[in-house]
Protein backbone atom coordinates (compact mmCIF):
# COMPACT_ATOMS: atom_id res chain seq x y z
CA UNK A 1 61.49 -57.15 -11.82
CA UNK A 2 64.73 -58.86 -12.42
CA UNK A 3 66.63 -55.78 -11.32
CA UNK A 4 64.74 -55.74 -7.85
CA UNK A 5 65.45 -59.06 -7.87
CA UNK A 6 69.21 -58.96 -8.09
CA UNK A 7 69.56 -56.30 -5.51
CA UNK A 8 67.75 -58.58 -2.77
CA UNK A 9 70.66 -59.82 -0.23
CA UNK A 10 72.34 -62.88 -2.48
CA UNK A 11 72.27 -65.73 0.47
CA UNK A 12 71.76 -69.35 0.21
CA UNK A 13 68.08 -70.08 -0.05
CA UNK A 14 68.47 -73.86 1.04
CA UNK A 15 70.49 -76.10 2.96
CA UNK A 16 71.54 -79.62 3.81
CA UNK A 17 69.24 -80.70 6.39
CA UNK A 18 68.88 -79.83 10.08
CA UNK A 19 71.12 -76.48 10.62
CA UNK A 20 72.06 -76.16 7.22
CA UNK A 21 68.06 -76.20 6.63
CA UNK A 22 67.28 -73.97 8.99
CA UNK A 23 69.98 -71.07 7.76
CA UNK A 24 68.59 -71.95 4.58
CA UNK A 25 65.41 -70.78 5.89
CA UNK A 26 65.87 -68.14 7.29
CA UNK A 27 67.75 -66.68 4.36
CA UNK A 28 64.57 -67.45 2.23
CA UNK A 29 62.76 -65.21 4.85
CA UNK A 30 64.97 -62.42 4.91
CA UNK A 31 65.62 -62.50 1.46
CA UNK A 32 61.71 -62.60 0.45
CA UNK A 33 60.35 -59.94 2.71
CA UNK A 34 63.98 -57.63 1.41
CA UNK A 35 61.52 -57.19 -1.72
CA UNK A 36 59.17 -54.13 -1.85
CA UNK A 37 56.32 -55.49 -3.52
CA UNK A 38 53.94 -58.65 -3.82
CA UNK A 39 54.55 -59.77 -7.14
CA UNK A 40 58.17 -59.55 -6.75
CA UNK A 41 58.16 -61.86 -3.87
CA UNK A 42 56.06 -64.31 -5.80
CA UNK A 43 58.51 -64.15 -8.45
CA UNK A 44 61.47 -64.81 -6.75
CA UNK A 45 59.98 -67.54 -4.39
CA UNK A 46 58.95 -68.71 -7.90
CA UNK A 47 62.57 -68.82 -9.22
CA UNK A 48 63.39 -70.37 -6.21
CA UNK A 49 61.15 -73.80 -7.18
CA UNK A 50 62.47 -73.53 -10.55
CA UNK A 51 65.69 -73.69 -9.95
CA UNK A 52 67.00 -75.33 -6.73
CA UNK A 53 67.14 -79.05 -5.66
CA UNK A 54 63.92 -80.05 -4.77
CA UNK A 55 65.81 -82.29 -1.59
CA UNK A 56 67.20 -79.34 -0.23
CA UNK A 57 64.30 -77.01 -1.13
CA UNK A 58 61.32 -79.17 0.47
CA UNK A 59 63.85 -79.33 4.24
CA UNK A 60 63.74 -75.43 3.58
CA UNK A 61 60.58 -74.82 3.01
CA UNK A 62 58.74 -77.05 5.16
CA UNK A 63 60.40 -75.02 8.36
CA UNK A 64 59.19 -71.64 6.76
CA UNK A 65 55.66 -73.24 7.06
CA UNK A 66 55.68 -74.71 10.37
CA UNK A 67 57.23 -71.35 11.60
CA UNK A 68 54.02 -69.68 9.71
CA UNK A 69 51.64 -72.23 11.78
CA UNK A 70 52.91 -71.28 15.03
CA UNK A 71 51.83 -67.29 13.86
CA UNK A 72 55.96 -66.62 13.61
CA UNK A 73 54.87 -62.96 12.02
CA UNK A 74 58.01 -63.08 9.52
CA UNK A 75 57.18 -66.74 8.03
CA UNK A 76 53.53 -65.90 7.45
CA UNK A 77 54.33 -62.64 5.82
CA UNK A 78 56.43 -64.94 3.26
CA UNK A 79 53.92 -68.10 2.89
CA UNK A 80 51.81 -65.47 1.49
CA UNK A 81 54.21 -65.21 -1.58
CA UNK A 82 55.13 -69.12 -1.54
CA UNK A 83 51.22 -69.55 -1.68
CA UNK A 84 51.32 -67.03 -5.56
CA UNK A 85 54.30 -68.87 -6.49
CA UNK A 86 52.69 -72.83 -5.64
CA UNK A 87 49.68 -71.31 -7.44
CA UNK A 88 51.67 -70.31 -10.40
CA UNK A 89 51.07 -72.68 -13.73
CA UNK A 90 54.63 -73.11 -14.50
CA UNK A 91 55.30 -74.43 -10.78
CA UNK A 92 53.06 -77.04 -11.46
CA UNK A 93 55.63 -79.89 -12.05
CA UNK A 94 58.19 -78.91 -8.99
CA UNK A 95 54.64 -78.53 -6.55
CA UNK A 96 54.24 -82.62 -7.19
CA UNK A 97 57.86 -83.28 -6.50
CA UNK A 98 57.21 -81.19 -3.40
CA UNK A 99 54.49 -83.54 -2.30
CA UNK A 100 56.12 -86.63 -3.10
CA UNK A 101 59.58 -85.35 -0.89
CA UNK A 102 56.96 -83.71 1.70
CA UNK A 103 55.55 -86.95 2.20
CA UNK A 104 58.85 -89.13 2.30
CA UNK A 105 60.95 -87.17 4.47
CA UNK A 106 58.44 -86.56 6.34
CA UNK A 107 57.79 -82.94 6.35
CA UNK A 108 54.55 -82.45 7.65
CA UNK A 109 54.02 -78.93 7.95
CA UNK A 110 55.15 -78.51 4.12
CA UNK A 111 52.96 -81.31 3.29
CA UNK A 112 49.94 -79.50 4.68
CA UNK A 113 50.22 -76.73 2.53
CA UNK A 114 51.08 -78.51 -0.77
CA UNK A 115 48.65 -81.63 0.05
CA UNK A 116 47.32 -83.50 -3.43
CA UNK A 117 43.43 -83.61 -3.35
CA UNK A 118 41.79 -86.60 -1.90
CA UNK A 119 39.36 -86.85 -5.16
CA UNK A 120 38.12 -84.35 -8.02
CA UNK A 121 34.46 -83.29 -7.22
CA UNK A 122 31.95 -83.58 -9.82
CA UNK A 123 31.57 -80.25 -10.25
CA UNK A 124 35.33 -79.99 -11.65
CA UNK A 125 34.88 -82.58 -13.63
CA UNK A 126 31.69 -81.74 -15.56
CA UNK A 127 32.49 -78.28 -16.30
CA UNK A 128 31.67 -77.45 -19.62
CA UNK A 129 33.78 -75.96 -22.19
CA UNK A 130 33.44 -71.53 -21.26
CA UNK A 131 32.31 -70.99 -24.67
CA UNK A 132 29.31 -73.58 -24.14
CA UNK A 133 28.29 -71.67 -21.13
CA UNK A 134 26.10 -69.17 -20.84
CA UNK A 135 27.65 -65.98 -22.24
CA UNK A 136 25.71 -62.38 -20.79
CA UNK A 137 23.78 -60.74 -23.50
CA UNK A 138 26.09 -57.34 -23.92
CA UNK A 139 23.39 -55.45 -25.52
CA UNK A 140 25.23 -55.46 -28.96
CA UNK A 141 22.06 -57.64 -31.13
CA UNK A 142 24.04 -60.31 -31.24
CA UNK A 143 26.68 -63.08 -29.42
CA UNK A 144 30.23 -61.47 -28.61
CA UNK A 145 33.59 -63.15 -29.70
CA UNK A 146 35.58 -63.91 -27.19
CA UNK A 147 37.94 -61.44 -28.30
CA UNK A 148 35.55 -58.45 -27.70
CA UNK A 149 34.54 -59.56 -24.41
CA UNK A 150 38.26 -59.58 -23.10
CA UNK A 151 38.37 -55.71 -24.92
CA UNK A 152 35.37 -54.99 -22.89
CA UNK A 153 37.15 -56.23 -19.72
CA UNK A 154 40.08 -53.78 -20.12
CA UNK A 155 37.42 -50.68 -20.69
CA UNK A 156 36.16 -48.39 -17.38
CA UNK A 157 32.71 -48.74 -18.29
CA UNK A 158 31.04 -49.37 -15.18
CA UNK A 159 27.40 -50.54 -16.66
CA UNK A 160 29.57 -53.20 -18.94
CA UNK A 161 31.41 -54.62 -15.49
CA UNK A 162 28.00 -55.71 -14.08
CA UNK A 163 27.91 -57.88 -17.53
CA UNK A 164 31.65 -59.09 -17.56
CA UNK A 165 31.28 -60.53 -14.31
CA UNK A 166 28.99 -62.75 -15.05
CA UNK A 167 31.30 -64.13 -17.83
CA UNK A 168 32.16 -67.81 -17.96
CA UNK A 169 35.62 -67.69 -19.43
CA UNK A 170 38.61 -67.35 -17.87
CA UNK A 171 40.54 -65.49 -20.26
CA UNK A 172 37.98 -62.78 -19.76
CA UNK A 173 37.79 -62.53 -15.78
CA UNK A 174 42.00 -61.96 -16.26
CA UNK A 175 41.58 -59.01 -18.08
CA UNK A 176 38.63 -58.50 -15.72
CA UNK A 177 40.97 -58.70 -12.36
CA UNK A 178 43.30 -56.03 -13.98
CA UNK A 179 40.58 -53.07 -14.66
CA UNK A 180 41.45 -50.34 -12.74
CA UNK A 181 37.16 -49.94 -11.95
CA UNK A 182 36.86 -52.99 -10.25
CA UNK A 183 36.19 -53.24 -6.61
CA UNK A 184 36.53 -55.78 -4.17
CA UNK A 185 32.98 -56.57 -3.79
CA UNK A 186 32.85 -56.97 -7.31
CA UNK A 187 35.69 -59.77 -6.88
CA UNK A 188 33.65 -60.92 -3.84
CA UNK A 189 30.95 -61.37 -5.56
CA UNK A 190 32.40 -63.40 -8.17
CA UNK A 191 34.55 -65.57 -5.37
CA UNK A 192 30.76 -66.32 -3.65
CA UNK A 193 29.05 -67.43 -6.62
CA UNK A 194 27.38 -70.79 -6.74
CA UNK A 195 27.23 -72.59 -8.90
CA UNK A 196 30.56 -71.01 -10.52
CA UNK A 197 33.05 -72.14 -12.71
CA UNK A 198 36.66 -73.69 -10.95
CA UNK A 199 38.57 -71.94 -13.57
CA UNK A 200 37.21 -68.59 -12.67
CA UNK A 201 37.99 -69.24 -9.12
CA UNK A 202 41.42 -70.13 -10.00
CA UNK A 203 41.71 -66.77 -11.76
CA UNK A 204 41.02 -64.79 -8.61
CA UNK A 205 43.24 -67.03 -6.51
CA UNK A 206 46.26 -66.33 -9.04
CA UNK A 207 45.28 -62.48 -9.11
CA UNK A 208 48.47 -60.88 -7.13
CA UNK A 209 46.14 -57.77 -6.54
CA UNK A 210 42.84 -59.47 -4.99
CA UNK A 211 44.09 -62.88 -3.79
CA UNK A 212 45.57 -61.37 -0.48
CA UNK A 213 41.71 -59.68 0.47
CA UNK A 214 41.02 -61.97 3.54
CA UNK A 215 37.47 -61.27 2.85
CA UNK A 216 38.01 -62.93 -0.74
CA UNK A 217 40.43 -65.98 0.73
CA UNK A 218 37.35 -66.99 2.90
CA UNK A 219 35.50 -66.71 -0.36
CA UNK A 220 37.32 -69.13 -2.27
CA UNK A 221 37.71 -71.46 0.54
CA UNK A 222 34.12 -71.70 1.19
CA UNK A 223 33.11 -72.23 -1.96
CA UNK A 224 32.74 -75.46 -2.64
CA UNK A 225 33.51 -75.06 -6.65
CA UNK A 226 36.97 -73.98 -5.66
CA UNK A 227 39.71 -76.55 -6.76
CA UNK A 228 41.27 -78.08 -3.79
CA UNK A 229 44.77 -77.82 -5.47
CA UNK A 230 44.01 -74.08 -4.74
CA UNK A 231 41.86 -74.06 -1.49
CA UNK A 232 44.54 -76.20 0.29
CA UNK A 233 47.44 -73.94 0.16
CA UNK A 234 45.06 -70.90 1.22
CA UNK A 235 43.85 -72.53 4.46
CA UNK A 236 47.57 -72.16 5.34
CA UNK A 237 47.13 -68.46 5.44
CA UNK A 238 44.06 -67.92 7.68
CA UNK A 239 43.99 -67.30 11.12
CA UNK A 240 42.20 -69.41 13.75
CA UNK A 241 38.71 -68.21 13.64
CA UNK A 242 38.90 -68.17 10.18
CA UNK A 243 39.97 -72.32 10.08
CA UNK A 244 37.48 -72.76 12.32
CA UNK A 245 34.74 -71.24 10.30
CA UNK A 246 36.15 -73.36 7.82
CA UNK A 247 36.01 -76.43 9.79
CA UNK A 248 32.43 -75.68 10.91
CA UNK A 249 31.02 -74.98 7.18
CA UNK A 250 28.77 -77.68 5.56
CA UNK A 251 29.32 -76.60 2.33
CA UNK A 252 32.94 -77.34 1.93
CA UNK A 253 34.80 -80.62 0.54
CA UNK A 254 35.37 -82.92 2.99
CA UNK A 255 38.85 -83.16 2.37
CA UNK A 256 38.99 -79.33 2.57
CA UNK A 257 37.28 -79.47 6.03
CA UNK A 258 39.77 -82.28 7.25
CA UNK A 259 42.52 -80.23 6.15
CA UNK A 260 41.61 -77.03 8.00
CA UNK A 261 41.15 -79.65 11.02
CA UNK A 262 44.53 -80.05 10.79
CA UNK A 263 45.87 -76.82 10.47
CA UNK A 264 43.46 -75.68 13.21
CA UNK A 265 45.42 -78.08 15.65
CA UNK A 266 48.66 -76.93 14.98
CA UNK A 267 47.41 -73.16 15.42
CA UNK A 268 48.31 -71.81 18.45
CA UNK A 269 46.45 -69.44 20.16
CA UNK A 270 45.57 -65.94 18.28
CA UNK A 271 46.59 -62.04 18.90
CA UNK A 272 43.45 -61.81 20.65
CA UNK A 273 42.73 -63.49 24.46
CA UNK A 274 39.14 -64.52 23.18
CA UNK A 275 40.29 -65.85 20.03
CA UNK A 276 38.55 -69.18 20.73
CA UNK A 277 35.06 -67.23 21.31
CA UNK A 278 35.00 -65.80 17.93
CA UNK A 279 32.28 -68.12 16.54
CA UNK A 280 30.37 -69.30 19.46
């Protein structure tokens, strides 16, 4: 990884406001989509918040996302990677300094995408602990550690995956996301679930492999257990019909709804000449 990283084309990622931002930019671009694979792009957008001035980095970034909102093909094809990299644990820290320069400077389309959450619903706040949940019986006579389970997880044994997916603990739905078996309407099934847990639905979002599935972005978004820390950047990605599903869906969080109201407005029209009759 760090070798594929060092070969990428070594230009300035950011820049002092208004040109200087906008080289900056389009460095990030180039340099993003130089990079073969998915998780490498995450990773070096992820250095990227790590390590640069978060002035200079926010004035970058927010043109990279209002590029993506206008359907610029290049700047979507990265915001796909920023979106890994905001959801990535260790960015946690540099995504609120995002949001507070986002929302001084203003940058609006940046602010979109890294938006804090309005409130935390219920649901994410009276989650209980995963090992106070209801564990599948495995068939073994007795309760599993949590240790086994995440063994089982890594094992091709098809009649065991209908079991582990309808484990409550996160640590086991990571090995889960990793088993070569698993299929995407396994994931999709998981993603759909309701009532499910927001930790397991941060696990998919964070999965490099399944994450990008449209079918399983719509997934998360709808569901209304989803954290809007993660929802929020992943409306950024869809295309109009699919915000305006979004928009249209009772079952979303208000403040998810609003925000795909938002993003819907700045879309322009799509590919197709009867992109607006999609849903009606």
């Amino acid at each position: 990884m760090v070798g594929a990283m060092t070969d990428a084309p070594r230009e300035s990622p950011t820049g002092a406001g208004g040109a200087g931002a906008s080289r900056g930019a389009d460095a990030l671009v180039r340099t993003t989509r130089s990079l073969p694979e998915a998780t490498l792009r995450a990773a070096y957008l992820k250095s990227l918040l790590l390590a640069n001035d978060v002035v200079e980095l926010a004035a970058c970034l927010d043109i990279v996302c209002g590029r993506a909102e206008q359907a610029e093909a290049a700047p979507r094809e990265v915001l796909v990677a920023l979106v890994d990299a905001l959801n990535d644990p260790a960015c946690k820290e540099v995504v609120q300094q995002l949001r507070e320069q986002a929302a001084s400077a203003p940058h609006l389309a940046l602010e979109r995408l890294v938006r804090q959450p309005l409130r935390v619903p219920a649901t994410a706040r009276d989650v209980p602990d995963p090992e106070d949940d209801r564990i599948p019986d495995y068939g073994r006579g007795r309760p599993l550690t949590l240790g086994e389970r995440k063994s089982l997880a890594r094992r091709p044994d098809r009649d065991m995956l209908e079991r582990l997916l309808r484990d409550p603990h996160p640590d086991v739905i990571r090995q889960l996301l990793v088993n070569p078996r698993l299929t995407e309407d396994d994931v999709l099934r998981m993603a759909a679930r309701r009532p499910s847990r927001p930790d397991v639905l941060s696990e998919i979002a964070r999965s490099s492999r399944w994450a990008h599935r449209p079918r399983l972005r719509m997934a998360l978004v709808l569901n209304p257990d989803t954290p809007l820390e993660i929802a929020g950047p992943i409306l950024g990605l869809l295309l109009r019909h699919e915000l305006r599903l979004v928009a249209t869906s009772p079952t979303v969080a208000p403040a998810v709804r609003a925000l795909a109201l938002e993003h819907l407005q700045r879309r322009p029209p799509g590919q197709f000449s009867d992109d607006d009759d999609v849903l009606q």
